[in-house]
N, C-alpha and C. Protein backbone atom coordinates (compact mmCIF):
# COMPACT_ATOMS: atom_id res chain seq x y z
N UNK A 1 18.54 23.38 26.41
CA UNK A 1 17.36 23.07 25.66
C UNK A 1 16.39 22.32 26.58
N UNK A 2 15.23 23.00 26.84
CA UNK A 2 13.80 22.43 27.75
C UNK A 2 13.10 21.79 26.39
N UNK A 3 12.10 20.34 26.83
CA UNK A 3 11.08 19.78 26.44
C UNK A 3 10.09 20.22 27.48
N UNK A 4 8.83 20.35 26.97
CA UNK A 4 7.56 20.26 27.61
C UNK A 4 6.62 19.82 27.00
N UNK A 5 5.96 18.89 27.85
CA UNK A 5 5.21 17.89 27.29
C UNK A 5 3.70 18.31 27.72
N UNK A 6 2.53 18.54 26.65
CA UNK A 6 1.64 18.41 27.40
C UNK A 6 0.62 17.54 27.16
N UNK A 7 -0.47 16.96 28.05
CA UNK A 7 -1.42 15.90 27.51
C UNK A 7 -2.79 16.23 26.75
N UNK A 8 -2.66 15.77 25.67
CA UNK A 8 -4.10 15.82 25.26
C UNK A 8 -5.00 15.06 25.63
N UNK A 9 -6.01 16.22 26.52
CA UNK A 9 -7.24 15.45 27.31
C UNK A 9 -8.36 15.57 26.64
N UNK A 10 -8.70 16.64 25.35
CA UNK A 10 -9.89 16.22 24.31
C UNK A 10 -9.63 16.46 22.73
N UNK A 11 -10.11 15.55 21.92
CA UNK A 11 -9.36 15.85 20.67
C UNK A 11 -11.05 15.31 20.07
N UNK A 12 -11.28 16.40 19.04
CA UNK A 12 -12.49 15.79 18.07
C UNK A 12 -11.93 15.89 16.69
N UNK A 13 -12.37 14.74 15.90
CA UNK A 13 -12.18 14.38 14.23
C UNK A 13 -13.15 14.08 13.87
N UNK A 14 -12.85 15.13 12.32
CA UNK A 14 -14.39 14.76 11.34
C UNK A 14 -13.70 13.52 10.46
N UNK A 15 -14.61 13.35 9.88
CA UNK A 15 -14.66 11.80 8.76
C UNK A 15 -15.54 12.19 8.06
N UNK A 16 -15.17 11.59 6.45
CA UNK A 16 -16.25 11.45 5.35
C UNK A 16 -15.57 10.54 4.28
N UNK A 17 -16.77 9.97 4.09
CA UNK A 17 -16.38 8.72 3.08
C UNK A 17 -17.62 8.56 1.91
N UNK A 18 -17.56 7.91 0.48
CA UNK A 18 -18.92 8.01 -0.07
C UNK A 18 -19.41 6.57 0.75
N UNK A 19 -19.22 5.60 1.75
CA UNK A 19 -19.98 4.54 1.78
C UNK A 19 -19.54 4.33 3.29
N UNK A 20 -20.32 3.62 4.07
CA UNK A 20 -20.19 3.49 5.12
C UNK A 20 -18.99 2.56 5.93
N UNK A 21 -19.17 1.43 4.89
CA UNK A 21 -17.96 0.69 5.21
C UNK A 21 -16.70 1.54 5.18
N UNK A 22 -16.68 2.14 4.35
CA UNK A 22 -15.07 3.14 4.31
C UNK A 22 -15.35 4.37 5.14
N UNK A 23 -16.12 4.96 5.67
CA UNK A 23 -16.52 5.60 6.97
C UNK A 23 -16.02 4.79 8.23
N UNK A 24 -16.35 3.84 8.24
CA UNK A 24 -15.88 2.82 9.55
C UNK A 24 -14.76 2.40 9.58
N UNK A 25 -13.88 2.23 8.62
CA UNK A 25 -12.44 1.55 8.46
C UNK A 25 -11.46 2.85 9.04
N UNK A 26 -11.91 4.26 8.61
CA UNK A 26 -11.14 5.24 8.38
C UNK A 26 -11.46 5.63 10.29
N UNK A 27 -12.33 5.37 10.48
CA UNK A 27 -12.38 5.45 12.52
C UNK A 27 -12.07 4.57 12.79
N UNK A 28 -12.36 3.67 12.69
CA UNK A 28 -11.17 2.49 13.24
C UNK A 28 -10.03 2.61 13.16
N UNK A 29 -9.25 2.67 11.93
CA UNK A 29 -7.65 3.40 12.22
C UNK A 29 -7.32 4.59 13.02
N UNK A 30 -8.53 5.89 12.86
CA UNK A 30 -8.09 6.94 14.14
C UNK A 30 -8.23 6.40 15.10
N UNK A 31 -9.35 5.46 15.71
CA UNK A 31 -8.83 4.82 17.16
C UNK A 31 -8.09 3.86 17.52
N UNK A 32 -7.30 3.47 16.48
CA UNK A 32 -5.83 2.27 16.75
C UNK A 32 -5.03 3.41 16.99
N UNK A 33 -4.90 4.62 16.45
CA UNK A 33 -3.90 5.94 16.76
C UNK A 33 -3.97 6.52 17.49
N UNK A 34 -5.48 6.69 17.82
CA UNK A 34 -5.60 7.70 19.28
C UNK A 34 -5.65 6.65 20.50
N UNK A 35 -5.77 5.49 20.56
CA UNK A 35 -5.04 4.25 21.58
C UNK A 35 -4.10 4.67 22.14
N UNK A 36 -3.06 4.64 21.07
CA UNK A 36 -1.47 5.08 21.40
C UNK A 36 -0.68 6.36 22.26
N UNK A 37 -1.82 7.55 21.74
CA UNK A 37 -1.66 8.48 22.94
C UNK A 37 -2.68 8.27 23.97
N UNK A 38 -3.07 7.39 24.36
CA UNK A 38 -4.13 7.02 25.68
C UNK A 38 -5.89 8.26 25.64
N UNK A 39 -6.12 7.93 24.11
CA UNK A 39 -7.31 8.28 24.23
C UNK A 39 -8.44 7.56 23.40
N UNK A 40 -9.61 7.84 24.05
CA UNK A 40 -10.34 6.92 23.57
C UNK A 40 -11.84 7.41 23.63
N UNK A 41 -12.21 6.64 22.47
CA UNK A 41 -13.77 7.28 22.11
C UNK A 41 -14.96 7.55 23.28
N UNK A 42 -15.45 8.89 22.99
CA UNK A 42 -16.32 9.51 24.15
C UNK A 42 -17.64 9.51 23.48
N UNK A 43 -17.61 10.08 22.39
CA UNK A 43 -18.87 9.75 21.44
C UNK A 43 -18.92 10.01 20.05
N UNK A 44 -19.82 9.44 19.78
CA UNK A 44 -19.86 9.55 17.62
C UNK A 44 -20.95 10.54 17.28
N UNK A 45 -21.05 11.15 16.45
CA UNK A 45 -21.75 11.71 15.60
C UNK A 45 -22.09 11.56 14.33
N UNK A 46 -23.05 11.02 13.80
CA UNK A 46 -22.80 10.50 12.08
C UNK A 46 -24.03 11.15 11.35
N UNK A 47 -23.98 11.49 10.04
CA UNK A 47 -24.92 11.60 9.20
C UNK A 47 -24.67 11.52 7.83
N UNK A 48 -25.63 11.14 6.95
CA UNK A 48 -25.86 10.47 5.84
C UNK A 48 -26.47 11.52 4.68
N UNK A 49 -25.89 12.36 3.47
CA UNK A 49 -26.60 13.32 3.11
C UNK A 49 -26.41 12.51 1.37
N UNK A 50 -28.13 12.86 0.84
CA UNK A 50 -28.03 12.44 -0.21
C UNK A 50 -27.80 13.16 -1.67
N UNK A 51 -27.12 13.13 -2.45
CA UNK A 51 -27.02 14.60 -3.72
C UNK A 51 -28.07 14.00 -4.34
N UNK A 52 -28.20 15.16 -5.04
CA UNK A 52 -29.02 15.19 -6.24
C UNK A 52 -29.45 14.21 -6.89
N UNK A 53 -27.99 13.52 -7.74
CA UNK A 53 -27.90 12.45 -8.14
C UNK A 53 -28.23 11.31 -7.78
N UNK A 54 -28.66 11.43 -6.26
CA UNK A 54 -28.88 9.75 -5.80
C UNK A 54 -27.45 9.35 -5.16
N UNK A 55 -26.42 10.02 -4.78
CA UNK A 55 -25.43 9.00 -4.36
C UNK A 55 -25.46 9.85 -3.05
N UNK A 56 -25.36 8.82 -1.93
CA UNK A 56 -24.87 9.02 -0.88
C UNK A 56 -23.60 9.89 -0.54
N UNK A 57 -23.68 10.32 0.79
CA UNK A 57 -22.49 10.72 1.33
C UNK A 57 -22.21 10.56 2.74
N UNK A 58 -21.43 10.08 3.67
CA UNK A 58 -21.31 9.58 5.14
C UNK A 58 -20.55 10.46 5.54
N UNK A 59 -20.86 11.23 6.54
CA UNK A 59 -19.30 11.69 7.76
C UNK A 59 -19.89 12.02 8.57
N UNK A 60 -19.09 11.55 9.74
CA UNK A 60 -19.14 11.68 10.84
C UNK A 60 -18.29 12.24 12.13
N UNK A 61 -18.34 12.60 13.43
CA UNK A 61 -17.41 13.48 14.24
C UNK A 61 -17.58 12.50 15.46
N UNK A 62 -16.46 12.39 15.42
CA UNK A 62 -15.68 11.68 16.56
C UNK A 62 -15.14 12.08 18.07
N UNK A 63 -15.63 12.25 18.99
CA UNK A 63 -14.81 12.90 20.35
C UNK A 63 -13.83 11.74 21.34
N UNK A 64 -12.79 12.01 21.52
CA UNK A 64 -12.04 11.58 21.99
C UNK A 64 -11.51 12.15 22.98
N UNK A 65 -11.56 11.20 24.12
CA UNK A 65 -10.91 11.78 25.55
C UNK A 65 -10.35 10.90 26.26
N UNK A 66 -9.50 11.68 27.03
CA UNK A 66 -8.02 10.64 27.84
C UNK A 66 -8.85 10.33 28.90
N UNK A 67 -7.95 8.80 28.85
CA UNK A 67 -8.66 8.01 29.65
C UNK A 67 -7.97 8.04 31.02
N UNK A 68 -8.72 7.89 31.75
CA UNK A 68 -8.95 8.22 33.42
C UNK A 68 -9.09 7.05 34.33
């Protein structure tokens, strides 16, 4: 029985939350996780879309790359 290991050198995650604070908590925990496999934020993407109704909506895309 072989293992092979390989490294993840780019990983992107979406996010959506109705409020920003819970937009930010929920990337903050992906980057306490993506820490752990030695990667780390390359850049954010965010936008804010409003319904009909008046209520907000937040998500945003995350790029992550091993650090060097």
């Amino acid at each position: 029985m072989s293992f092979q290991l390989d490294l993840i050198k780019d990983k992107i995650e979406f996010f959506e939350a109705p409020s920003i604070k819970e937009l930010e908590k929920k990337i903050n925990e992906q980057i306490t996780h993506n820490n752990a496999i030695l990667l780390t934020v390359h850049s954010v993407s965010h936008q804010m879309h409003v319904t009909e109704e008046g209520n907000r909506f937040y998500s945003a895309v995350v790029h992550f790359k091993a650090q060097t």
